[in-house]
PDB file of N, CA and C in Angstrom:
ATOM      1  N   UNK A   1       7.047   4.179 -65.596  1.00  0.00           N
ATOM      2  CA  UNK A   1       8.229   4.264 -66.442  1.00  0.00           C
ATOM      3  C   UNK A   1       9.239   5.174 -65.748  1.00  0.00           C
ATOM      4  N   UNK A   2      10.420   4.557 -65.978  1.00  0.00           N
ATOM      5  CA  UNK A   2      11.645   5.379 -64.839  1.00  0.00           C
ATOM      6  C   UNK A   2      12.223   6.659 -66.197  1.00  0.00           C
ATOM      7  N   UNK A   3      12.430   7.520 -65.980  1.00  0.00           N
ATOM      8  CA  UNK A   3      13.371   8.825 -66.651  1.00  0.00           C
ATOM      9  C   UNK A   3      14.529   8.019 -67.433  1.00  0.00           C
ATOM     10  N   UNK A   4      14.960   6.699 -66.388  1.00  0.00           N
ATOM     11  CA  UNK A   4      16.010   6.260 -67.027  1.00  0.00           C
ATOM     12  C   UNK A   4      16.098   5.484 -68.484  1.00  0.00           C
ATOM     13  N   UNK A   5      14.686   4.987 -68.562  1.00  0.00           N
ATOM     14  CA  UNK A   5      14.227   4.137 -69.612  1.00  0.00           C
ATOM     15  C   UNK A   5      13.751   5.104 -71.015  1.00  0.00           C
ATOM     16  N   UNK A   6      13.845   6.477 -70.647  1.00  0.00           N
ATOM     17  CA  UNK A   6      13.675   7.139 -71.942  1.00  0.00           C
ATOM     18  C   UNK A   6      15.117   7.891 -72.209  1.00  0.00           C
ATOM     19  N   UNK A   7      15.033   8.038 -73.799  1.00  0.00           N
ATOM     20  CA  UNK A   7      16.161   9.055 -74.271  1.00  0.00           C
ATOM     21  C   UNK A   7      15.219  10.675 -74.468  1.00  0.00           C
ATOM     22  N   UNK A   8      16.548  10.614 -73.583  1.00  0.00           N
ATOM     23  CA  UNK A   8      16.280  12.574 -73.533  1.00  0.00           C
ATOM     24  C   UNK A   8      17.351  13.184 -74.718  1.00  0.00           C
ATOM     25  N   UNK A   9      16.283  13.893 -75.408  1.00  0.00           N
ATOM     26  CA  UNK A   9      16.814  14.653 -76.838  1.00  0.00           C
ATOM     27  C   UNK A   9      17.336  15.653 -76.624  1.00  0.00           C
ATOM     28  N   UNK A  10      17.070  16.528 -75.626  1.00  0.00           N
ATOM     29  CA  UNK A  10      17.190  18.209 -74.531  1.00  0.00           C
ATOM     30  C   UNK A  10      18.166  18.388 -73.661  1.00  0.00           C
ATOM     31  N   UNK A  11      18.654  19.112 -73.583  1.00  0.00           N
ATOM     32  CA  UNK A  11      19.399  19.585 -72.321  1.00  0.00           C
ATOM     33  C   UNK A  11      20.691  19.439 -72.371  1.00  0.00           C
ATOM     34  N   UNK A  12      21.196  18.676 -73.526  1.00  0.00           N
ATOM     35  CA  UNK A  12      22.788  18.403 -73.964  1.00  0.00           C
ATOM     36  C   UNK A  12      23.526  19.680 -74.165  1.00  0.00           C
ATOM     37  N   UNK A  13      22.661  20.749 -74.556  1.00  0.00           N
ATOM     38  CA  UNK A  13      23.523  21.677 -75.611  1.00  0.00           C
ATOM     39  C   UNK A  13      23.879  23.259 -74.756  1.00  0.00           C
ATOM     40  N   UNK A  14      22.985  23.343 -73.477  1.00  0.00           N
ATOM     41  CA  UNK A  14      22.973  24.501 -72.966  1.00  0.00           C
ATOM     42  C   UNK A  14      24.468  24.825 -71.768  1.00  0.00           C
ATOM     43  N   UNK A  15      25.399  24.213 -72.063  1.00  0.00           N
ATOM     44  CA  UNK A  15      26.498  24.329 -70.935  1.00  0.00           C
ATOM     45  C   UNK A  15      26.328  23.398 -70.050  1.00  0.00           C
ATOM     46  N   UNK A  16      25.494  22.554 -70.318  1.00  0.00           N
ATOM     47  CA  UNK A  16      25.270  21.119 -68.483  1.00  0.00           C
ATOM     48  C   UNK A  16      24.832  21.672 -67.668  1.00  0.00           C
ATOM     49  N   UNK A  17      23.656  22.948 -67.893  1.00  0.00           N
ATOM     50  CA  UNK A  17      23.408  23.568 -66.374  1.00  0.00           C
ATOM     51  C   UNK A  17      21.810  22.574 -66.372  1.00  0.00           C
ATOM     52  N   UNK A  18      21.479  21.646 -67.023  1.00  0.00           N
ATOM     53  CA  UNK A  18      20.531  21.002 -66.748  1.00  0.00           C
ATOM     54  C   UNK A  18      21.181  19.485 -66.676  1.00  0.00           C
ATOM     55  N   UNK A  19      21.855  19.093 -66.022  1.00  0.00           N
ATOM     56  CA  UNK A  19      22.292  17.868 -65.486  1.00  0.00           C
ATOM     57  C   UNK A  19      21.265  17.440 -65.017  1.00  0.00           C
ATOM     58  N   UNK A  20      20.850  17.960 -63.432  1.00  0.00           N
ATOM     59  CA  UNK A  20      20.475  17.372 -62.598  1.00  0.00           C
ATOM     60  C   UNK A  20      18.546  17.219 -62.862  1.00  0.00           C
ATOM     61  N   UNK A  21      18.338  17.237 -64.247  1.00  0.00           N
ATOM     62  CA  UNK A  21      17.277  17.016 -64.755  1.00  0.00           C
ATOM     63  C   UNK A  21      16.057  18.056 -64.352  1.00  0.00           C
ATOM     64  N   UNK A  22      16.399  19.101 -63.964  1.00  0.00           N
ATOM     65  CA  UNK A  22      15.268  19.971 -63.462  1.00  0.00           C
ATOM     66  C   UNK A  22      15.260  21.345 -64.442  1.00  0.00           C
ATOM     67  N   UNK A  23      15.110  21.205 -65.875  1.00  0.00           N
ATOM     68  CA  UNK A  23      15.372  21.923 -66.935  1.00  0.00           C
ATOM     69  C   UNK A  23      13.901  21.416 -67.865  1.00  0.00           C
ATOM     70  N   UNK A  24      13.075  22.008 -68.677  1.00  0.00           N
ATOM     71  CA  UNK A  24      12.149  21.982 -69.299  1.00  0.00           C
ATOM     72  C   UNK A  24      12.865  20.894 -70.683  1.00  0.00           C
ATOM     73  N   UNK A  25      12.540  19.788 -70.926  1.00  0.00           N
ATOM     74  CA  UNK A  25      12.829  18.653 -71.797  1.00  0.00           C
ATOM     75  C   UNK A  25      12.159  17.882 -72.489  1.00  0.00           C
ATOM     76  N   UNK A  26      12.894  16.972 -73.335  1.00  0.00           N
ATOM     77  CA  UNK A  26      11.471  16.472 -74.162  1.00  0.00           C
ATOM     78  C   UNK A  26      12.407  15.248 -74.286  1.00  0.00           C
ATOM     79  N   UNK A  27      11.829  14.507 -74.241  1.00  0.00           N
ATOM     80  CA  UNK A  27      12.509  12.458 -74.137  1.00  0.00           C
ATOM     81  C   UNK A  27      11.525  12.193 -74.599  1.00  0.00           C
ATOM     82  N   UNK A  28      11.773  10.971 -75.524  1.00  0.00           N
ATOM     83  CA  UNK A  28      11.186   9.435 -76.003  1.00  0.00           C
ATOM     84  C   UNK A  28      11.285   9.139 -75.517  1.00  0.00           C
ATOM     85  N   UNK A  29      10.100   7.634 -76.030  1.00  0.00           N
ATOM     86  CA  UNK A  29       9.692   6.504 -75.102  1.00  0.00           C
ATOM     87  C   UNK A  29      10.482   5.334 -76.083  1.00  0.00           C
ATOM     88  N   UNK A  30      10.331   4.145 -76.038  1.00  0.00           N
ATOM     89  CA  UNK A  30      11.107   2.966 -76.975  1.00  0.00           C
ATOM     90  C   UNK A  30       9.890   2.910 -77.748  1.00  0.00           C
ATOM     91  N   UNK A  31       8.465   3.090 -77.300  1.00  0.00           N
ATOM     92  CA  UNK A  31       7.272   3.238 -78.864  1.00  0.00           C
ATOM     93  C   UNK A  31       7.137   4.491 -79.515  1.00  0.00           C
ATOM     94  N   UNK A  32       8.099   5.213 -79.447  1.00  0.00           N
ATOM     95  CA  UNK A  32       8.055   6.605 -80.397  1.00  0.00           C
ATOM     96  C   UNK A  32       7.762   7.333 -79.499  1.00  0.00           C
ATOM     97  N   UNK A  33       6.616   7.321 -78.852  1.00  0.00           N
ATOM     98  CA  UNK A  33       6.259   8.733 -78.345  1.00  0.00           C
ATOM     99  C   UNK A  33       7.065   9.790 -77.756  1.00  0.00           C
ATOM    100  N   UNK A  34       6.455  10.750 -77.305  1.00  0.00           N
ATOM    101  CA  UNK A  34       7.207  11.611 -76.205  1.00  0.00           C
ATOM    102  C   UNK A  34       6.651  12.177 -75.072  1.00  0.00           C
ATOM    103  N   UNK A  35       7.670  12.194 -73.610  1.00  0.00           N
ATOM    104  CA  UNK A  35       7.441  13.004 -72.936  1.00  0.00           C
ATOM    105  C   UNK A  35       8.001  14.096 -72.870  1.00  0.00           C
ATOM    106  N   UNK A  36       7.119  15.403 -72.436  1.00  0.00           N
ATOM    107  CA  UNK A  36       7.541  16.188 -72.113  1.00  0.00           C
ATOM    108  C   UNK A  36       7.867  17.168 -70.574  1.00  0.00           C
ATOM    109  N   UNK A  37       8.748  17.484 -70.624  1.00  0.00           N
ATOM    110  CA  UNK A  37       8.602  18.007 -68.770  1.00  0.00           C
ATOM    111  C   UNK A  37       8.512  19.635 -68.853  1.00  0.00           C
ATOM    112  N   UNK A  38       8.140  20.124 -68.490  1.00  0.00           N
ATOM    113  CA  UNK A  38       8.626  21.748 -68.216  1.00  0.00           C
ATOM    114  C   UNK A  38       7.400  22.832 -67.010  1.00  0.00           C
ATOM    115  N   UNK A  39       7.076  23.681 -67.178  1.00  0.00           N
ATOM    116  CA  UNK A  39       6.418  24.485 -66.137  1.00  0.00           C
ATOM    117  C   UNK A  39       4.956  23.930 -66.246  1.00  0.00           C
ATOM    118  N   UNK A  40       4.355  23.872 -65.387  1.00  0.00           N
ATOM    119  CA  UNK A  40       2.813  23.774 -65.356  1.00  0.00           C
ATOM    120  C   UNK A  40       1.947  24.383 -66.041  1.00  0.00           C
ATOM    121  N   UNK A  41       1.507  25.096 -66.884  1.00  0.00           N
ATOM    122  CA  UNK A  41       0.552  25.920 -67.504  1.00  0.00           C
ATOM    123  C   UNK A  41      -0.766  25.953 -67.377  1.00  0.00           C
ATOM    124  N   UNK A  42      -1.509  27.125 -66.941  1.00  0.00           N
ATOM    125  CA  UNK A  42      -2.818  26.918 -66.605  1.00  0.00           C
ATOM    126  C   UNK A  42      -3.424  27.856 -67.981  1.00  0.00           C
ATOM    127  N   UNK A  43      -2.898  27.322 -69.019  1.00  0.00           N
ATOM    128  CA  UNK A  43      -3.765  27.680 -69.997  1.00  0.00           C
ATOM    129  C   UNK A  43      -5.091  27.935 -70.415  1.00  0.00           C
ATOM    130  N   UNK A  44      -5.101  26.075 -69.838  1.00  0.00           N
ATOM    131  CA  UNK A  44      -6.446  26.358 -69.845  1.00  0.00           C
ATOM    132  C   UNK A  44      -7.230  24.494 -69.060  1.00  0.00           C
ATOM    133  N   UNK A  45      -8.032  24.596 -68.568  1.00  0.00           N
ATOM    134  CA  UNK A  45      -8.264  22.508 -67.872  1.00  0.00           C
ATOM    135  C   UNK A  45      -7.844  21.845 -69.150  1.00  0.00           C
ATOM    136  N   UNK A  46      -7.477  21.000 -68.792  1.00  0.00           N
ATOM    137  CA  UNK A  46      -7.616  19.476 -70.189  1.00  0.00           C
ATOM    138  C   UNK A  46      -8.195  18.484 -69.414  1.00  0.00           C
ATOM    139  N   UNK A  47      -8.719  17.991 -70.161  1.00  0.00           N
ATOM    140  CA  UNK A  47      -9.588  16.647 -69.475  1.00  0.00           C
ATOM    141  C   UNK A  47      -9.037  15.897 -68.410  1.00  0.00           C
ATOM    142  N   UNK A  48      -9.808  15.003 -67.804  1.00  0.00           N
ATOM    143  CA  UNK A  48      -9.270  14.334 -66.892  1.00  0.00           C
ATOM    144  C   UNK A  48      -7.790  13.170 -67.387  1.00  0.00           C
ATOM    145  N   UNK A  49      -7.253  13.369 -66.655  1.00  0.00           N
ATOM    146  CA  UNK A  49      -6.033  12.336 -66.892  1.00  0.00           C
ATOM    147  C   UNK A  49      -4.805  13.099 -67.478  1.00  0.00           C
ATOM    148  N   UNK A  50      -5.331  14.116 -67.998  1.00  0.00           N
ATOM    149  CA  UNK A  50      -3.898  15.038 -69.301  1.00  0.00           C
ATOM    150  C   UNK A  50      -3.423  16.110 -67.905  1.00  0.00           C
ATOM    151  N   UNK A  51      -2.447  16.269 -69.055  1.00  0.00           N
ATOM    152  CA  UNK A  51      -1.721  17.778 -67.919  1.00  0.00           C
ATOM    153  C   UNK A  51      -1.267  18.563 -69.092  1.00  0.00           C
ATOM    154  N   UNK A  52      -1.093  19.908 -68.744  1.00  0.00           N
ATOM    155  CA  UNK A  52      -0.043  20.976 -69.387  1.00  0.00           C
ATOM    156  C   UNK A  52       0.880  21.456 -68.964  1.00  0.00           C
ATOM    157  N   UNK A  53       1.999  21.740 -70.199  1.00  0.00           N
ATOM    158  CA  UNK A  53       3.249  22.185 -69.454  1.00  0.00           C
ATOM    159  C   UNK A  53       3.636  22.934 -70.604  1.00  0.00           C
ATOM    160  N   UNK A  54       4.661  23.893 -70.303  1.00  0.00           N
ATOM    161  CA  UNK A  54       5.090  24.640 -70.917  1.00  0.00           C
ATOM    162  C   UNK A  54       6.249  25.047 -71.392  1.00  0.00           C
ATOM    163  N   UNK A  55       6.989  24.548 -72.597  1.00  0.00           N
ATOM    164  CA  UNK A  55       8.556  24.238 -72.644  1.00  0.00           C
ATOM    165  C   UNK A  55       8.578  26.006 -73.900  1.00  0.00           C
ATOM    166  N   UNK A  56      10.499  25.940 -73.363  1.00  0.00           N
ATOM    167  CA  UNK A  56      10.376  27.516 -73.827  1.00  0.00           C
ATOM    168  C   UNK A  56      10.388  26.345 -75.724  1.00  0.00           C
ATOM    169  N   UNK A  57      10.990  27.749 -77.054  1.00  0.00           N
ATOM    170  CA  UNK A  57      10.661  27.199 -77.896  1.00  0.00           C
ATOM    171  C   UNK A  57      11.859  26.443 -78.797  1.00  0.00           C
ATOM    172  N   UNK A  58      13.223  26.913 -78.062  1.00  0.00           N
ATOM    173  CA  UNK A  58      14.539  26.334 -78.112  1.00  0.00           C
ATOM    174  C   UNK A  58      14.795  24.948 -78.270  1.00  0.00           C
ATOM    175  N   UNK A  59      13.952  24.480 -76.440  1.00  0.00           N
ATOM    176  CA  UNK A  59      13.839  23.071 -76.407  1.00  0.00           C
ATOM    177  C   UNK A  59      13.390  22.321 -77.397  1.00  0.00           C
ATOM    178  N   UNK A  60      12.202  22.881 -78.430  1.00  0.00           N
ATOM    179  CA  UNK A  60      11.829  21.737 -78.931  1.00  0.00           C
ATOM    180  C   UNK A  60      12.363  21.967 -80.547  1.00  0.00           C
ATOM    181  N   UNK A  61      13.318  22.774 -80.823  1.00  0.00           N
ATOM    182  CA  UNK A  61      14.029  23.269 -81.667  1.00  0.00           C
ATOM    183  C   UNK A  61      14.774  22.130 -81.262  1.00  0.00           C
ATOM    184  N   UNK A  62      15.727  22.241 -80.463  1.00  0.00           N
ATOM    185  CA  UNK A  62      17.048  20.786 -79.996  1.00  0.00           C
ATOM    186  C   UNK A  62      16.261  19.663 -80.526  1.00  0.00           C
ATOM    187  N   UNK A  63      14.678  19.710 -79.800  1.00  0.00           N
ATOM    188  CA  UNK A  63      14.418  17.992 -80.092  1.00  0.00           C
ATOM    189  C   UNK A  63      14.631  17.596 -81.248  1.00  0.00           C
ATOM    190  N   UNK A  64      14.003  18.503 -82.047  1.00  0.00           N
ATOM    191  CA  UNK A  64      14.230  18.149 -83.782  1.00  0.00           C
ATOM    192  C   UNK A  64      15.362  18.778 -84.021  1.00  0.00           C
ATOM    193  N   UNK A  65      16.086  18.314 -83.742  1.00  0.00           N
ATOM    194  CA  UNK A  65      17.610  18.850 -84.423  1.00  0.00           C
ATOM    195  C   UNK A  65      17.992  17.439 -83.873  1.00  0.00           C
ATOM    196  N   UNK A  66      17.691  17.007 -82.804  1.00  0.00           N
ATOM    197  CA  UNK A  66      18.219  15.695 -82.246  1.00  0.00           C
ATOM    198  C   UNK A  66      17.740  14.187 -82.561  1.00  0.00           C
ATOM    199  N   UNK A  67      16.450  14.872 -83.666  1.00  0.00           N
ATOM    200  CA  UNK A  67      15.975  13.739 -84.021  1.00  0.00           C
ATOM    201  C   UNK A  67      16.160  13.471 -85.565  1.00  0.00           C
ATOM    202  N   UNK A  68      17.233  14.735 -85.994  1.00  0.00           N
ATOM    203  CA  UNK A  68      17.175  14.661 -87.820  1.00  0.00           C
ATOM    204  C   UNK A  68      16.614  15.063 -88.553  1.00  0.00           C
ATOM    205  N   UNK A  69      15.534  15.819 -87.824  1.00  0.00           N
ATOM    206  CA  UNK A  69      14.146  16.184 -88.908  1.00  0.00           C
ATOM    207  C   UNK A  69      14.597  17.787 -89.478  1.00  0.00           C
TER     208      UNK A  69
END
């Protein structure tokens, strides 16, 4: 799946210093879901196939503000 094919909910509101997409974010997919992008976190392993990341708590404040909820 290309970046281009999801809507990104994030990164609109901070001055455009995340244009160039290298800013911690959270985008839908067209089946609801979401991705998320941000720092790596070694919290702690997750199973095979998963990853962790770590978005500050702003971002996902925007998401739901961007999604109505």
């Amino acid at each position: 799946m290309a970046r281009e094919e999801l809507t990104r909910l994030t990164g609109n509101t901070n001055g455009g210093n995340c244009g160039q997409g290298d800013c911690p974010n959270v985008y839908r997919t067209e089946s609801g879901s979401f991705v998320v992008q941000g720092d790596v976190s070694t919290a702690f392993t997750p199973p095979a196939g998963e990853g962790l990341v770590e978005i500050p708590e702003e971002v996902l404040r925007e998401a739901v503000r961007a999604l109505g909820w």
